[in-house]
C-alpha atoms as a PDB file:
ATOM      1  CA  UNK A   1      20.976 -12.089  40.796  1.00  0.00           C
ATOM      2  CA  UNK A   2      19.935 -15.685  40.495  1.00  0.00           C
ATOM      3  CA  UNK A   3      17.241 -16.801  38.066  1.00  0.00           C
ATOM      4  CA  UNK A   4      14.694 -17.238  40.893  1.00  0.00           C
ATOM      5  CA  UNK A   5      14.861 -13.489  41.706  1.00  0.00           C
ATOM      6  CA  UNK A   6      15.380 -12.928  37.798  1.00  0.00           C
ATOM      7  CA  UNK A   7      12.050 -14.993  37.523  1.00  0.00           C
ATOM      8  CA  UNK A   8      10.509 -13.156  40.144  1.00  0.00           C
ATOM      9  CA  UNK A   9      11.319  -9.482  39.002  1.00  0.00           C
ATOM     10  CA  UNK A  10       9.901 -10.318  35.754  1.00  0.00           C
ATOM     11  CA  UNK A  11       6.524 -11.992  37.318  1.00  0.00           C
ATOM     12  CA  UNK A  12       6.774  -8.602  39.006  1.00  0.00           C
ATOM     13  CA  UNK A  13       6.517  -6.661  36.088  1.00  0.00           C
ATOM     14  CA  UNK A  14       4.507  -8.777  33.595  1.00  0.00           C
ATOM     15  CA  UNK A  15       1.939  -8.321  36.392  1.00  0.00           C
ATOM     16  CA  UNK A  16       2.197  -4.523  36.641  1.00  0.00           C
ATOM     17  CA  UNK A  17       1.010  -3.836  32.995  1.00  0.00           C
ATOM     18  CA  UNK A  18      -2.627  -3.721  31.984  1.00  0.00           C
ATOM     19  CA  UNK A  19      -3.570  -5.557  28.773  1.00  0.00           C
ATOM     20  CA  UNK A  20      -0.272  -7.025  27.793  1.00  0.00           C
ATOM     21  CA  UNK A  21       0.418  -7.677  24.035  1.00  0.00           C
ATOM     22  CA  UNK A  22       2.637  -9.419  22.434  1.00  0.00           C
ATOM     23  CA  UNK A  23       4.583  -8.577  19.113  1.00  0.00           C
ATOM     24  CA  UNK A  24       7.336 -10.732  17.189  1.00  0.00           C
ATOM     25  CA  UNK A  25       8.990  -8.646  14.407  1.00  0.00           C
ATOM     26  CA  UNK A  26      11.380  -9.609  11.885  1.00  0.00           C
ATOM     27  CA  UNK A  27      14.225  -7.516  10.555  1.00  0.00           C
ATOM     28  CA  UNK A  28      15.911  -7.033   7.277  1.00  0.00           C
ATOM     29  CA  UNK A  29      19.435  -8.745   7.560  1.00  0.00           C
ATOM     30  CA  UNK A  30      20.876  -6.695   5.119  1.00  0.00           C
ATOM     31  CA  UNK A  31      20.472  -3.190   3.859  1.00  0.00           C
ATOM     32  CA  UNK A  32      22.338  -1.626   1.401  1.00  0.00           C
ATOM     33  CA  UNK A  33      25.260  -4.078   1.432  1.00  0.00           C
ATOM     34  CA  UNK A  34      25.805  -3.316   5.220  1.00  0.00           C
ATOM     35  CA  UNK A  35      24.931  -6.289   7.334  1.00  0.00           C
ATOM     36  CA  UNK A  36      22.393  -6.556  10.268  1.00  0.00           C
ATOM     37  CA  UNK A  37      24.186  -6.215  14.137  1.00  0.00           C
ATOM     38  CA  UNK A  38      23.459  -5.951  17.550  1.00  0.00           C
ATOM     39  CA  UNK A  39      23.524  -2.346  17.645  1.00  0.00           C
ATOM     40  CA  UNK A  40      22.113  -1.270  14.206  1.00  0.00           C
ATOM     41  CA  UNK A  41      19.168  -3.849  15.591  1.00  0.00           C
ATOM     42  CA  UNK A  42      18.616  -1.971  18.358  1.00  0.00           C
ATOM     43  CA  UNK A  43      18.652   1.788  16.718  1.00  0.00           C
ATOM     44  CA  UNK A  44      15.782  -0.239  14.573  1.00  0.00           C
ATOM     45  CA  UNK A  45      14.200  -0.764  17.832  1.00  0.00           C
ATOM     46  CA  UNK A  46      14.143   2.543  19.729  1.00  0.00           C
ATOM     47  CA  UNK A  47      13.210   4.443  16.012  1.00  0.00           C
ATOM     48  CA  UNK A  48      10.587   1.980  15.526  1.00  0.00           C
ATOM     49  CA  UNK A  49       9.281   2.462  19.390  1.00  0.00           C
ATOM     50  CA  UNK A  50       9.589   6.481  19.236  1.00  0.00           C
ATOM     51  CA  UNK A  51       7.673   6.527  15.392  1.00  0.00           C
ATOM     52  CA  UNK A  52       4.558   3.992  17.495  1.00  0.00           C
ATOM     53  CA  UNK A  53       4.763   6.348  20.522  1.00  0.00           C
ATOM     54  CA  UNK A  54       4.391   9.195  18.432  1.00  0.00           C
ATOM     55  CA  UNK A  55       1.489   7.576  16.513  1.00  0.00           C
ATOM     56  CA  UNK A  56      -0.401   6.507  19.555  1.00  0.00           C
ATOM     57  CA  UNK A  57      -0.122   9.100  21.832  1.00  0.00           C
ATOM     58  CA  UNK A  58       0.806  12.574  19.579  1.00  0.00           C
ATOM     59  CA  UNK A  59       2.052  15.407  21.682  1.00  0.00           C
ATOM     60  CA  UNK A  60       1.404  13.448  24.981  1.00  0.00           C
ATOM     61  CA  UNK A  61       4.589  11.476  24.259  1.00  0.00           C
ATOM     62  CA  UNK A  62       7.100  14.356  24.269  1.00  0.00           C
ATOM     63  CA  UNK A  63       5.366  16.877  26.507  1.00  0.00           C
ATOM     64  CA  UNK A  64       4.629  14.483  29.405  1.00  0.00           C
ATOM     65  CA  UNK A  65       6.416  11.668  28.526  1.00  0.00           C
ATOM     66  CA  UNK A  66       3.665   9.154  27.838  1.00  0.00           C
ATOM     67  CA  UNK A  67       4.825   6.228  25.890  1.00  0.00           C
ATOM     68  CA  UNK A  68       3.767   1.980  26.213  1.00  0.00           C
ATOM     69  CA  UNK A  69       5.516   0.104  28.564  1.00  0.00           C
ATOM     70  CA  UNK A  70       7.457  -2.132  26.363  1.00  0.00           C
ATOM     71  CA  UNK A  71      10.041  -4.937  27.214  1.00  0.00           C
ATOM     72  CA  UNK A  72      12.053  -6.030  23.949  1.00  0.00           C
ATOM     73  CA  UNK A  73      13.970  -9.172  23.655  1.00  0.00           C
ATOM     74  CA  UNK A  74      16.982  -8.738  20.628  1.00  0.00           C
ATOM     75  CA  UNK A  75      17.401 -12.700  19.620  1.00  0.00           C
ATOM     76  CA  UNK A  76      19.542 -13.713  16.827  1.00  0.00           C
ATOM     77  CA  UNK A  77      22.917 -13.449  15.099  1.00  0.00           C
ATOM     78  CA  UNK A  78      26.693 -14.060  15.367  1.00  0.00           C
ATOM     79  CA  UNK A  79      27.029 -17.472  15.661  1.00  0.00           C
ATOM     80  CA  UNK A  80      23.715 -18.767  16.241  1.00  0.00           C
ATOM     81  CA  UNK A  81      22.628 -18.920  13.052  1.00  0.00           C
ATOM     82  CA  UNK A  82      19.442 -17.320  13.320  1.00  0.00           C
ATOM     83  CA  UNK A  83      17.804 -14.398  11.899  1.00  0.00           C
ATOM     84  CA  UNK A  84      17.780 -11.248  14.218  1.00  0.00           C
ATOM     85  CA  UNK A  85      14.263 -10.571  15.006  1.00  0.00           C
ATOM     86  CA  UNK A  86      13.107  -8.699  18.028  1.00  0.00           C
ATOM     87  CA  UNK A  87      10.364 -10.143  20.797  1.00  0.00           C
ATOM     88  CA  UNK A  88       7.940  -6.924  22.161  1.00  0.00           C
END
């Protein structure tokens, strides 16, 4: 897909949500001697998301599958020499 049609999905989307919110959150780089990765980052994610689903919406979330429409952007590590942190 080219990054006109990329553009334009995500348009697409941003539009389809009602009251969007944004969220910037840092994460530890280090825990326990084991350091920070791409995957461990986004376990962090998905645990965080399930724990705020649960919180906002109780029962509703596993019984009918309510949860917030949330698009996450992992930035961040390896070589780049920047901090992971996550974009919601």
């Amino acid at each position: 897909m080219s990054n006109e049609g990329l553009i334009t999905e995500y348009r697409r989307l941003m539009d389809s949500i009602e009251n969007p919110v944004g969220l910037t959150l840092d994460l530890k780089q280090q825990v326990e001697g084991e350091i920070l990765d791409y995957y461990t980052a986004s376990q962090t994610i998905r645990h965080f998301l399930a724990r705020l689903n649960r919180k906002v919406f109780g029962n509703c979330n596993q019984r009918r599958g309510m949860k917030l429409q949330v698009v996450p952007v992992i930035e961040g590590g390896g070589n780049t020499g920047k901090r992971f942190h996550v974009h919601l």
